[in-house]
Protein backbone atom coordinates (compact mmCIF):
# COMPACT_ATOMS: atom_id res chain seq x y z
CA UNK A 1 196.76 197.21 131.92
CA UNK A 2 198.71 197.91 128.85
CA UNK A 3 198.84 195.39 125.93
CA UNK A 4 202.66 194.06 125.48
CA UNK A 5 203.63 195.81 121.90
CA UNK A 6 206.51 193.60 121.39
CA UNK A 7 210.10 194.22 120.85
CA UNK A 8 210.52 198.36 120.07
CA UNK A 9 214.02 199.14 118.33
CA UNK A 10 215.28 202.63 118.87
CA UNK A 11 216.49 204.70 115.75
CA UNK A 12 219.92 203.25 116.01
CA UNK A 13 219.23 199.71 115.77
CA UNK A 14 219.20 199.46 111.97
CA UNK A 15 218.18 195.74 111.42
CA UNK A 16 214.30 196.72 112.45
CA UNK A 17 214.23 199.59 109.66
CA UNK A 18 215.62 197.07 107.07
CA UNK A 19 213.27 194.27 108.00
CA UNK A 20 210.13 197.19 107.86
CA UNK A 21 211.22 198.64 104.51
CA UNK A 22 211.57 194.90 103.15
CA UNK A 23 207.83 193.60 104.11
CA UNK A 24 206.33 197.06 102.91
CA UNK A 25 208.13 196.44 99.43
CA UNK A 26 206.74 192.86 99.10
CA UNK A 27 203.22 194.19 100.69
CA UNK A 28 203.40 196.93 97.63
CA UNK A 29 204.48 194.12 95.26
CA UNK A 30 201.24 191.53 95.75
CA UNK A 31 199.01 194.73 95.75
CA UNK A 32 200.83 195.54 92.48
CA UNK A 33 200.09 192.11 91.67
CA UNK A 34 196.34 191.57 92.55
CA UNK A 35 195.51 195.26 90.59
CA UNK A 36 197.16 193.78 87.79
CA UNK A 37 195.48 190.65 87.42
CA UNK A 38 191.61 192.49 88.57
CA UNK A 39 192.57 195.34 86.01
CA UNK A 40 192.57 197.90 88.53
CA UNK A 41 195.83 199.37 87.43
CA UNK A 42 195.17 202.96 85.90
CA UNK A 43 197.35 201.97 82.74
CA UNK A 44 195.45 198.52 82.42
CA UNK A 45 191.76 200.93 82.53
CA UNK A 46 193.06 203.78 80.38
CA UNK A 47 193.91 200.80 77.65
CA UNK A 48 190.79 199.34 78.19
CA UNK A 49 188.92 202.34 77.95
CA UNK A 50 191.10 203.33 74.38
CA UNK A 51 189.88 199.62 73.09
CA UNK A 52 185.83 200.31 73.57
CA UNK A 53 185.84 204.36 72.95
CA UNK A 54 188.31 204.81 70.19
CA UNK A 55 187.90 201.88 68.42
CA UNK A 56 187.13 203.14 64.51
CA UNK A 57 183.66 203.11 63.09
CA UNK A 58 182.50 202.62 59.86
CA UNK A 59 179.75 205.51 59.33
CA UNK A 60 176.35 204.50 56.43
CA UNK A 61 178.13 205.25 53.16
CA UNK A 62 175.73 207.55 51.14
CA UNK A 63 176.24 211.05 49.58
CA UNK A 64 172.19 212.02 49.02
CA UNK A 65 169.76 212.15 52.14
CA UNK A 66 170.21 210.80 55.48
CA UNK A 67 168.11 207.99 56.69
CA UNK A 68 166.49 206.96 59.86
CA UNK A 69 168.79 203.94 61.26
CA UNK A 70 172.05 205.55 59.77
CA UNK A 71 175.19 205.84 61.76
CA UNK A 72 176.74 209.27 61.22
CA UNK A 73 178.74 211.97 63.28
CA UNK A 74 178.15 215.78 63.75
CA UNK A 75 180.86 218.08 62.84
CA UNK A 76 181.36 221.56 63.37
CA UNK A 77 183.42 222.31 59.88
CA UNK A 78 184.08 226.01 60.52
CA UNK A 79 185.27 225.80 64.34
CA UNK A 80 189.14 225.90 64.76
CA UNK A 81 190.25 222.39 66.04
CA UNK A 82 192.95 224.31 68.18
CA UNK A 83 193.38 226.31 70.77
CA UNK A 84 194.92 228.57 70.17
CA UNK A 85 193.78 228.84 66.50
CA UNK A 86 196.24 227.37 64.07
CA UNK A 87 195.41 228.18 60.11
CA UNK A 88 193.85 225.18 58.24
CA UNK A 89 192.80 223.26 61.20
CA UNK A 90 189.48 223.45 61.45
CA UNK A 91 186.50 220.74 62.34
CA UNK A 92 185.75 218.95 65.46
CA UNK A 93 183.27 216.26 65.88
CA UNK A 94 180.53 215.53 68.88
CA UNK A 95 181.36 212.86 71.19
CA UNK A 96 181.32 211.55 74.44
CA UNK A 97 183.82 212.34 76.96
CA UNK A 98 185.39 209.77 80.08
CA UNK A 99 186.75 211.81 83.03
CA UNK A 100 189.28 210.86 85.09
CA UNK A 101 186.85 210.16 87.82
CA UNK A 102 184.85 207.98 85.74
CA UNK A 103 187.18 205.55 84.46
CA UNK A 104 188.05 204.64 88.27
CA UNK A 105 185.01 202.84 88.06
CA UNK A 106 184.08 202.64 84.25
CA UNK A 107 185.73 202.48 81.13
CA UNK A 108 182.91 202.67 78.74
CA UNK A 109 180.76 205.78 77.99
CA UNK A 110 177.35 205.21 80.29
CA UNK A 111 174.17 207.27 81.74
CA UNK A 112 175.85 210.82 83.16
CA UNK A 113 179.04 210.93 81.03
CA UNK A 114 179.02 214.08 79.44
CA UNK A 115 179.29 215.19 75.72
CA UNK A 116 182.35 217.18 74.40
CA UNK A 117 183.34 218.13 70.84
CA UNK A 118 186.29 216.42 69.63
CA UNK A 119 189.42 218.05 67.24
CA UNK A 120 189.65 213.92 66.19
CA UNK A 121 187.70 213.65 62.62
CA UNK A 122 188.28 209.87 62.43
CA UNK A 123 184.73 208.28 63.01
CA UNK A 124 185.22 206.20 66.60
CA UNK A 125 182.77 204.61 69.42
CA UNK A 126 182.88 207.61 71.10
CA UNK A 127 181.69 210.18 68.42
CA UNK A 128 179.26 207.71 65.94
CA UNK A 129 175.47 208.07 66.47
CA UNK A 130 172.27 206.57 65.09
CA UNK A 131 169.51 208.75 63.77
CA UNK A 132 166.08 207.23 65.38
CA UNK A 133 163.00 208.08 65.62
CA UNK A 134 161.15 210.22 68.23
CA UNK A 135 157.44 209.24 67.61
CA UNK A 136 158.26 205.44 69.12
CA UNK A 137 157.07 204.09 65.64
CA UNK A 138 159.85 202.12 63.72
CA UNK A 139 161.68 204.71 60.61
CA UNK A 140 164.57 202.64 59.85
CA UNK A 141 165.37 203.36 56.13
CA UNK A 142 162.83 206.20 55.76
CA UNK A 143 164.45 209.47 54.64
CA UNK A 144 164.74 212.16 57.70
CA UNK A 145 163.46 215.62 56.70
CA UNK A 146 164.05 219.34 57.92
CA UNK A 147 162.05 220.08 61.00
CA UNK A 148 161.43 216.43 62.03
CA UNK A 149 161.81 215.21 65.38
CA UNK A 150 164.49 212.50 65.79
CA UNK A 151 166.63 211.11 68.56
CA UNK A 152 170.66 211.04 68.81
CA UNK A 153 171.58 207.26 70.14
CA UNK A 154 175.04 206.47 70.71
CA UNK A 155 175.98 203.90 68.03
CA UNK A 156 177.98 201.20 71.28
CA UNK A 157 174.78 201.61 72.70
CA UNK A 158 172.34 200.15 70.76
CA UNK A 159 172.85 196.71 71.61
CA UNK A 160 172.60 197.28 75.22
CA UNK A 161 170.85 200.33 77.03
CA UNK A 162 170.17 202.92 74.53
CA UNK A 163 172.18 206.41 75.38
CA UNK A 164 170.86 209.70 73.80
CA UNK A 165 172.12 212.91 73.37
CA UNK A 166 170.20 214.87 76.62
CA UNK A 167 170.45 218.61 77.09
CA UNK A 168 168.44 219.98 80.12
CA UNK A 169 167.33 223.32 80.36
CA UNK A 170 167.73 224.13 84.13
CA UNK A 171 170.31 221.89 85.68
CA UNK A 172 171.23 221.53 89.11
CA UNK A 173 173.55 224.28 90.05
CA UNK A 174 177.18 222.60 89.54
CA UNK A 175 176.12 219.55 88.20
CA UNK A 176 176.88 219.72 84.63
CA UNK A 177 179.22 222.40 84.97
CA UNK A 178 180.58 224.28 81.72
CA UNK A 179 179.51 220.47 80.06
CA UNK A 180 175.47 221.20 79.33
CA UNK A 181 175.50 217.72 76.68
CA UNK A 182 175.47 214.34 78.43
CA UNK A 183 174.00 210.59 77.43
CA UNK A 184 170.77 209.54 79.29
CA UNK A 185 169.36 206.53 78.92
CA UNK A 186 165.83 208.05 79.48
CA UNK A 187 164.19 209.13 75.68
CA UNK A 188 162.37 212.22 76.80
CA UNK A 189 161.45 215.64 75.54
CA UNK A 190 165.09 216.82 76.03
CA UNK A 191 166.38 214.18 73.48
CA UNK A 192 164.59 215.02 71.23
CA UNK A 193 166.36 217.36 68.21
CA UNK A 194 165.59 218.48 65.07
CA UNK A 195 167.25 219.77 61.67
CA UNK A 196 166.99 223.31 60.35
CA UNK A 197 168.21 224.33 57.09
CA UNK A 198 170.80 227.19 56.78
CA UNK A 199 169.61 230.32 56.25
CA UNK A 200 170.40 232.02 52.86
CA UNK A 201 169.19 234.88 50.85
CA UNK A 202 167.25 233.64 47.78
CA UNK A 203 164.94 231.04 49.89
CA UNK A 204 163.60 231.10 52.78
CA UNK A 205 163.66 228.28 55.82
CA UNK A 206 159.70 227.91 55.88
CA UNK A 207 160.24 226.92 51.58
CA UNK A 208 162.75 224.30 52.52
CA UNK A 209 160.38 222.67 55.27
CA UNK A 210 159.88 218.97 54.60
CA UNK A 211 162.92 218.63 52.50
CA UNK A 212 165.07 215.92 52.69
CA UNK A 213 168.33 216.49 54.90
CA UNK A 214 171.59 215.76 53.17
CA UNK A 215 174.38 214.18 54.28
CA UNK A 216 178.06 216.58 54.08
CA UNK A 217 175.52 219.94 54.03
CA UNK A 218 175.63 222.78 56.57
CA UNK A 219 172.50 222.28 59.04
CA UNK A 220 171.41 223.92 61.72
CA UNK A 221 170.74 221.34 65.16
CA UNK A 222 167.82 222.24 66.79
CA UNK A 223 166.62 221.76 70.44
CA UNK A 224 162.94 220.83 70.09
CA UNK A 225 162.49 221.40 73.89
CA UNK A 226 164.13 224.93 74.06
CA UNK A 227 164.08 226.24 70.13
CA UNK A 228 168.09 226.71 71.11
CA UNK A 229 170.45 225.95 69.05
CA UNK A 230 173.49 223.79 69.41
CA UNK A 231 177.19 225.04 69.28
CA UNK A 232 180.32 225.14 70.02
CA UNK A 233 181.84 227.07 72.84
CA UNK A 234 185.33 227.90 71.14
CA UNK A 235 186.42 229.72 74.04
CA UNK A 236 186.15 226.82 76.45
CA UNK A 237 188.75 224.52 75.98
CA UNK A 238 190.05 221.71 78.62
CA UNK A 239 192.94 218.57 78.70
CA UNK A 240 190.89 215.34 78.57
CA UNK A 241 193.16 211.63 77.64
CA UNK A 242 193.20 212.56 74.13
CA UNK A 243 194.24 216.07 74.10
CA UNK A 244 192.19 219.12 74.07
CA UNK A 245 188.32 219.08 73.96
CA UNK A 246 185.80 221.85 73.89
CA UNK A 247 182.63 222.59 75.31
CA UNK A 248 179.31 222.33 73.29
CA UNK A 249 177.14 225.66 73.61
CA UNK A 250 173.67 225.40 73.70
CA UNK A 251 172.75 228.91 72.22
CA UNK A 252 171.85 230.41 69.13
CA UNK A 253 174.10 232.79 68.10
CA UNK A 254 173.55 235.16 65.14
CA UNK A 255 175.15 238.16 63.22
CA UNK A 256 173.94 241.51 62.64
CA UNK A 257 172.01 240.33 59.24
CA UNK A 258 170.41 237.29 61.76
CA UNK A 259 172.28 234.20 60.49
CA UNK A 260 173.54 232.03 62.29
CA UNK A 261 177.23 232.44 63.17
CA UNK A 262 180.08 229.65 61.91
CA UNK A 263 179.92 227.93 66.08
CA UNK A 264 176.24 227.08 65.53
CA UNK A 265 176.90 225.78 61.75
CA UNK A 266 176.67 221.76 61.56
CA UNK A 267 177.36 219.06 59.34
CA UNK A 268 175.86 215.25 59.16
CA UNK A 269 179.64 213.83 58.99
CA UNK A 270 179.64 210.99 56.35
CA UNK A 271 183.31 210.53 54.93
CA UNK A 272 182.97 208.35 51.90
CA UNK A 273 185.26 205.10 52.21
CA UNK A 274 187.56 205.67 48.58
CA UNK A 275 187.39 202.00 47.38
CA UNK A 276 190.31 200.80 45.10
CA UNK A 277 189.71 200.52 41.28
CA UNK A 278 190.02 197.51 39.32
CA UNK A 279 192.89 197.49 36.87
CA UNK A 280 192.06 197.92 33.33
């Protein structure tokens, strides 16, 4: 027995197609309405997600060596900003990255978001990191030397789950993609990193061992896990909410004479904050 479907205009009878299109406009309007007030709208995420990512940091003011505990950024100083390559921009800065997948379901950089480098050289949430210690003992203050062991950890994430910078060596097929940085909140061997002076003719990188690291210098970032190098993959380049971003490169990369090309060159990013003078 067929149900009873109720009254079934044809196409000519024009009040049913008014009375349709009306309740479908006020059924879009309360949906509009309950996203709004949940924060489910995609403008009402990509604002909130502006607020806790690209908020501005302010990094450990210092111009000697860098400390364990310090909030810095990594900067690639000789890597074009651009793409393509415009004269005089150059620098990007290591960050974390929110796709448009994630921020469906979170607008704050957590466990799996991957790590991009950043044409942005203002200090933010999304590109400030604290330099602790690999060895589980407490370094805060104590001066971080070349070829010591320390962990990356995402400055927002300090008061909650700790994130650090993870690179693994054999990823799942298709899971990382061109993307081989992301945050884990799991301090293993592949957090862990290390500082290596640049190379240069009158001394030699075994001389400089134990030395402190300086802040504003051109470094070398070390994997401890793999003895690669980190870079930048300047031919990689994708649209993220910001603009452009590019792909780190985990890979060391030298000339004919073996040093270390300008992609794998690094800097511990400390802007000094210009305070204003007293008048005489």
């Amino acid at each position: 027995m067929q149900s009873d479907k109720g009254i079934v205009y044809c196409n000519r009878v024009r009040i049913g197609n008014w009375y349709e299109a009306s309740t479908l406009e006020e059924y879009k309007l309360n949906k509009f309405l309950q996203q709004m007030k949940k924060g489910d709208l995609m403008l009402a995420r990509y604002r909130n997600m502006t607020e806790n990512i690209n908020k501005p940091t302010t990094l450990t003011q210092t111009s000697g060596p860098i400390t364990f505990g310090s909030k810095m950024s990594l900067l690639a100083p000789h890597v074009s900003a651009t793409d393509p390559p415009i004269e005089g921009k150059t620098g990007v800065l290591l960050g974390g990255r929110i796709s448009s997948n994630q921020i469906t379901y979170s607008q704050e950089l957590e466990d799996g978001f991957t790590v991009v480098a950043l044409p942005d050289l203002l200090p933010a949430e999304r590109s400030t990191f604290i330099i602790t210690s690999a060895d589980y003992c407490d370094r805060t203050g104590e001066q971080l030397k070349y070829n010591q062991e320390f962990l990356l950890m995402l400055s927002s994430s300090q008061k909650k789950k700790p994130l650090y910078i993870r690179y693994d060596p054999d990823p799942i097929p298709g899971l990382c993609g061109s993307l081989p940085l992301y945050l884990s909140q799991n301090a293993v061997s592949n957090t862990r990193w290390r500082i290596l002076p640049e190379q240069k003719p009158n001394i030699t990188r075994f001389e400089q061992e134990g030395q402190n690291v300086m802040v504003n210098t051109d470094v070398i970032v070390n994997h401890c896990a793999t003895n690669l190098n980190l870079g930048v993959n300047t031919s990689c380049w994708s649209m993220g909410f910001y603009g452009q971003v590019c792909a780190p490169l985990m890979k060391t990369c030298l000339d004919v004479y073996g040093k270390e090309l300008p992609n794998n060159i690094w800097q511990i990013y400390i802007p000094l904050i210009e305070t204003d003078k007293p008048n005489e």
